[in-house]
N, C-alpha and C. Protein backbone atom coordinates (compact mmCIF):
# COMPACT_ATOMS: atom_id res chain seq x y z
N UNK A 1 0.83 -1.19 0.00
CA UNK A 1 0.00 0.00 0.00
C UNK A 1 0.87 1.26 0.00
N UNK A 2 1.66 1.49 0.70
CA UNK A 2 2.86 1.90 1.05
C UNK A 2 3.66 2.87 -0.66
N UNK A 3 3.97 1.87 -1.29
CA UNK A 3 4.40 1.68 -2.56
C UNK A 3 3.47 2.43 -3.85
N UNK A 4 2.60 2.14 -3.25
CA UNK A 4 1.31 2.53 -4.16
C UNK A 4 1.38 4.05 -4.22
N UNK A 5 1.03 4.73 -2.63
CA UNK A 5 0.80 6.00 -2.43
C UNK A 5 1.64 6.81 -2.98
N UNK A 6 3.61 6.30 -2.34
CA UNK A 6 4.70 6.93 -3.50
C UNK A 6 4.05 7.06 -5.16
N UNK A 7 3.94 5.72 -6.05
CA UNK A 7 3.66 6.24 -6.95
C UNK A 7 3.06 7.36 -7.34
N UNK A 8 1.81 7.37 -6.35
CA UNK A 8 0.45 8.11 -6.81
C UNK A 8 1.12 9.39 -6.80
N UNK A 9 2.37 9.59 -5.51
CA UNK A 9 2.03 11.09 -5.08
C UNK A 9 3.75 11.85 -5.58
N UNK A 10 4.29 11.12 -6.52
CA UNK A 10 5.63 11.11 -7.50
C UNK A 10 5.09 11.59 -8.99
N UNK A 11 3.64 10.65 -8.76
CA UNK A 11 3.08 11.56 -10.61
C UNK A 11 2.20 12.40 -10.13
N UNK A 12 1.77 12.65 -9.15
CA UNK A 12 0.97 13.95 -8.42
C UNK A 12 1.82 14.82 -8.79
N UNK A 13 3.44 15.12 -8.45
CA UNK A 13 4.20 15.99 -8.17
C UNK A 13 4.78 16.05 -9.67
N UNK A 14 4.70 15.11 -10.61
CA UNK A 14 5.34 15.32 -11.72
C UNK A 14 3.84 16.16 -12.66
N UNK A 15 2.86 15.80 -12.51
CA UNK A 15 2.44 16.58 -12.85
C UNK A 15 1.81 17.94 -12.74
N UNK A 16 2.09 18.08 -11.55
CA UNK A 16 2.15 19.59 -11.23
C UNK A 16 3.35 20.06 -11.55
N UNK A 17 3.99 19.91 -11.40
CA UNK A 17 5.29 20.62 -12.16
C UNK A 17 5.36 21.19 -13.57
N UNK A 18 4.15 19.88 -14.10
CA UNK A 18 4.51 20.22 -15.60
C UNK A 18 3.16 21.65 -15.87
N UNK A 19 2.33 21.17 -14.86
CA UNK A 19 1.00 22.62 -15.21
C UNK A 19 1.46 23.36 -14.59
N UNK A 20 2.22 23.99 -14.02
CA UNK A 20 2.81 24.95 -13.37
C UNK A 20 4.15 25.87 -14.62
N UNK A 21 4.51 24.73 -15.19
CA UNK A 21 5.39 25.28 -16.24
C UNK A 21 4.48 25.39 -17.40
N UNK A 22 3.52 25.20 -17.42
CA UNK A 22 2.68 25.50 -19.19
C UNK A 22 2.05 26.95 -18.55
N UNK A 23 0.97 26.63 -17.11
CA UNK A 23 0.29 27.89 -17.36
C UNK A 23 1.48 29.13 -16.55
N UNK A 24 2.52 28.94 -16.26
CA UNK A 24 3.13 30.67 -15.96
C UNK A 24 4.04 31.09 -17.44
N UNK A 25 3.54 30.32 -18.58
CA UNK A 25 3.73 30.43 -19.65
C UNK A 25 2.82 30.97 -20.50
N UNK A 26 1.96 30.46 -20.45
CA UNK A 26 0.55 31.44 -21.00
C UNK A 26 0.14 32.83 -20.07
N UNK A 27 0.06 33.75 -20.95
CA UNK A 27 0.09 35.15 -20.69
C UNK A 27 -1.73 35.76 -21.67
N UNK A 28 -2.80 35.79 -21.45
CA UNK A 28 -3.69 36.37 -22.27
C UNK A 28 -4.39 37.14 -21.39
N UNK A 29 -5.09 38.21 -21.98
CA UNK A 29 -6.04 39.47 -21.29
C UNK A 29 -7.30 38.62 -20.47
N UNK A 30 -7.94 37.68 -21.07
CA UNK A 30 -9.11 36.65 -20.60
C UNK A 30 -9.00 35.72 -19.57
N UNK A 31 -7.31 35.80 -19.31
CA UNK A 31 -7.12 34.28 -18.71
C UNK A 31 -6.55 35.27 -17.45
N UNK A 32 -6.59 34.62 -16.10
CA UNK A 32 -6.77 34.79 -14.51
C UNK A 32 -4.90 34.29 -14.46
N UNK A 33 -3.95 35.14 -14.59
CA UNK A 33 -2.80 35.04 -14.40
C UNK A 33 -2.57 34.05 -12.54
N UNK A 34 -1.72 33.16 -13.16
CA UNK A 34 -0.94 32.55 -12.26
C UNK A 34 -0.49 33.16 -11.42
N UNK A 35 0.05 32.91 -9.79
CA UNK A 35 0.78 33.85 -9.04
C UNK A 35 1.70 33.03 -8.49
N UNK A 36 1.53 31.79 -8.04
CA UNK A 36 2.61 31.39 -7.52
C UNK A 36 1.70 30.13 -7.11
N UNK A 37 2.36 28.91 -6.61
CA UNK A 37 1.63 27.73 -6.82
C UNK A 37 2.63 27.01 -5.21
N UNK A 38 2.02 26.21 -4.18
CA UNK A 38 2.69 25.62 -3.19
C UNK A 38 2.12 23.66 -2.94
N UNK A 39 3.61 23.24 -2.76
CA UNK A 39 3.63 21.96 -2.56
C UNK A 39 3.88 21.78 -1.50
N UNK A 40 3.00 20.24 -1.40
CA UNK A 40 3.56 20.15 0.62
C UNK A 40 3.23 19.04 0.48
N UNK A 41 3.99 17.62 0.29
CA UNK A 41 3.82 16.08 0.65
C UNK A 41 3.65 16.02 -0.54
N UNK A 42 2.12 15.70 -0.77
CA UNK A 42 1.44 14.99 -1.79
C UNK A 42 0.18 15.66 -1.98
N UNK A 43 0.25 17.11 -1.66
CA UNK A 43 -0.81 18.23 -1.84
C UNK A 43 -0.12 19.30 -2.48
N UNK A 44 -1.09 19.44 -3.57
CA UNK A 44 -0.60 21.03 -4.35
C UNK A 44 -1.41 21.78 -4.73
N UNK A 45 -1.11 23.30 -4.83
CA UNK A 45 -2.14 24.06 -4.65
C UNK A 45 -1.68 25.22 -5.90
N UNK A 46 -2.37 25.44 -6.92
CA UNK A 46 -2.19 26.49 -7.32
C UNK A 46 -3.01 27.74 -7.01
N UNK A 47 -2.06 28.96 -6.95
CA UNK A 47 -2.48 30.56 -6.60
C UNK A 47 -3.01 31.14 -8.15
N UNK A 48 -4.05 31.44 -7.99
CA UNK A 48 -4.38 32.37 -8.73
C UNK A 48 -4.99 33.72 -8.56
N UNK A 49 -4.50 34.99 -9.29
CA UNK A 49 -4.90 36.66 -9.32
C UNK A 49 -6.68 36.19 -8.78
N UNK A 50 -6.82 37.04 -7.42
CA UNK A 50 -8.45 37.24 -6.94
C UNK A 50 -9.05 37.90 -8.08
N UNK A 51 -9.78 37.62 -8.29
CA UNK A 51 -11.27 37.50 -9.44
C UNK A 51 -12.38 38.57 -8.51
N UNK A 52 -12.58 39.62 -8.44
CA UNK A 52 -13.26 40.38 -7.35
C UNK A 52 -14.76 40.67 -8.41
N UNK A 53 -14.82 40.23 -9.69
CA UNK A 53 -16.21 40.30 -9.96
C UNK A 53 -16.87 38.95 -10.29
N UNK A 54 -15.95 37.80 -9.57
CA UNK A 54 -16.54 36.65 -9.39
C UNK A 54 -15.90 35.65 -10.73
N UNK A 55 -16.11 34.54 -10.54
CA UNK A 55 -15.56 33.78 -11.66
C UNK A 55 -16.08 33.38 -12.50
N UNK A 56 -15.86 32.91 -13.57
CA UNK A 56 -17.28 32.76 -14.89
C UNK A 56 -17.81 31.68 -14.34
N UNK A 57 -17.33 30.36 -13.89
CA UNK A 57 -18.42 29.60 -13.36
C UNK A 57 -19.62 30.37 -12.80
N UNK A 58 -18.91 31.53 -11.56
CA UNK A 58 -20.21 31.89 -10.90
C UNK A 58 -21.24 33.00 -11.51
N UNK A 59 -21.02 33.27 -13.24
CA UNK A 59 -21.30 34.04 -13.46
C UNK A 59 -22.29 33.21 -14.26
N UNK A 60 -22.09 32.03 -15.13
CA UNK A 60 -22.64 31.06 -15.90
C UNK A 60 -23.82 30.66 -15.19
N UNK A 61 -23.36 30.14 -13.90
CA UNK A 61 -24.39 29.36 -12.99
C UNK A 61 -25.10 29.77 -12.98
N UNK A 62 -25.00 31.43 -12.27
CA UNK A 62 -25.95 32.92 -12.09
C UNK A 62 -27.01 32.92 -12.89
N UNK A 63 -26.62 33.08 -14.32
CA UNK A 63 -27.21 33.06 -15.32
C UNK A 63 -28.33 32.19 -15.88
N UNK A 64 -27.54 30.97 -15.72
CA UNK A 64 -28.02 29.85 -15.69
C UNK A 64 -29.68 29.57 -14.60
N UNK A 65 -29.23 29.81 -13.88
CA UNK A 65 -30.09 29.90 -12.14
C UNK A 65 -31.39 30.76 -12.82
N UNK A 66 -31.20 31.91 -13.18
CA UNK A 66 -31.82 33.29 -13.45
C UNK A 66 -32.94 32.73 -14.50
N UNK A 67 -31.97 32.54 -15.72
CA UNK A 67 -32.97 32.28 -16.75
C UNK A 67 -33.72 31.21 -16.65
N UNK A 68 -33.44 29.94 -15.83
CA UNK A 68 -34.15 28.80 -15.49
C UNK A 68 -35.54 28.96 -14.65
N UNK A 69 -35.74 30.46 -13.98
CA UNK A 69 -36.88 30.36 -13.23
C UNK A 69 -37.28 31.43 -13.92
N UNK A 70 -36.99 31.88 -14.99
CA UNK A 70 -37.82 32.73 -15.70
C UNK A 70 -39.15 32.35 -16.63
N UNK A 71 -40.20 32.61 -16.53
CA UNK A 71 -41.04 31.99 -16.83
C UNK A 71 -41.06 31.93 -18.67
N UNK A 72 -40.70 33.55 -19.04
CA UNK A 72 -40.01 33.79 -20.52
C UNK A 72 -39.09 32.76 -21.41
N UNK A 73 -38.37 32.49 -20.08
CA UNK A 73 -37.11 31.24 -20.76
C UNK A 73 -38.02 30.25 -20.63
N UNK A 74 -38.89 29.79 -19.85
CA UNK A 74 -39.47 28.53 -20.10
C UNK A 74 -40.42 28.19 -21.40
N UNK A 75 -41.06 29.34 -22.08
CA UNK A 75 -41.85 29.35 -22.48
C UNK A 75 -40.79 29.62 -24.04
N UNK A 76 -39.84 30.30 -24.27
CA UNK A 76 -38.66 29.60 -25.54
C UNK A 76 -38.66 28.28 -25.57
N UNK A 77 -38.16 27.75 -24.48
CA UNK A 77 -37.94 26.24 -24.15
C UNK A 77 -38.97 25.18 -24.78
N UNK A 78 -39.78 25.88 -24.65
CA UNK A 78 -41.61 24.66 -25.31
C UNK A 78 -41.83 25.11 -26.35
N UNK A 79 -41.31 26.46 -27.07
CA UNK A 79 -41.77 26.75 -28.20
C UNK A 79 -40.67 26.31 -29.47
N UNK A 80 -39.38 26.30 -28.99
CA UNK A 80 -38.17 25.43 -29.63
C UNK A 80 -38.40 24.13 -29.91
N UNK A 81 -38.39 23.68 -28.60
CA UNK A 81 -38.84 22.23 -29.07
C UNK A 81 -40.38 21.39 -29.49
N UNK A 82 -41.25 21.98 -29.30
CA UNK A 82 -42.19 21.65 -29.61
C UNK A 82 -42.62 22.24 -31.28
């Protein structure tokens, strides 16, 4: 078991290494710049620039959430497919 966990947590660490070297390589206006990334055992954590108007997940969801109890969107919904 022992043996196992090394593996697991040797390609844990090899592959953080390697996403750590692609994304402080990518640089775009859209994308949430890297800041610095911390290892400890067989836990890794990447830092990323605070997002203070929220993250597109929570903006999608939002959206998502919104238009789903809209009675307007429901009524596209039956007229599309029906």
């Amino acid at each position: 078991m022992h043996f196992l966990y090394s593996y697991i947590c040797s390609y844990l660490i090899i592959e953080s290494q390697m996403q750590v070297a692609l994304l402080s390589r990518i640089h775009h206006r859209n994308l949430v710049p890297l800041i610095g990334y911390c290892e400890e055992e067989c836990q890794h954590i990447l830092v990323y620039e605070y997002m203070h108007n929220g993250t597109l997940r929570d903006h999608i969801h939002g959206l998502l959430t919104n238009l789903a109890t809209s009675y307007a969107f429901i009524y596209l919904i039956v007229n599309f497919v029906s």
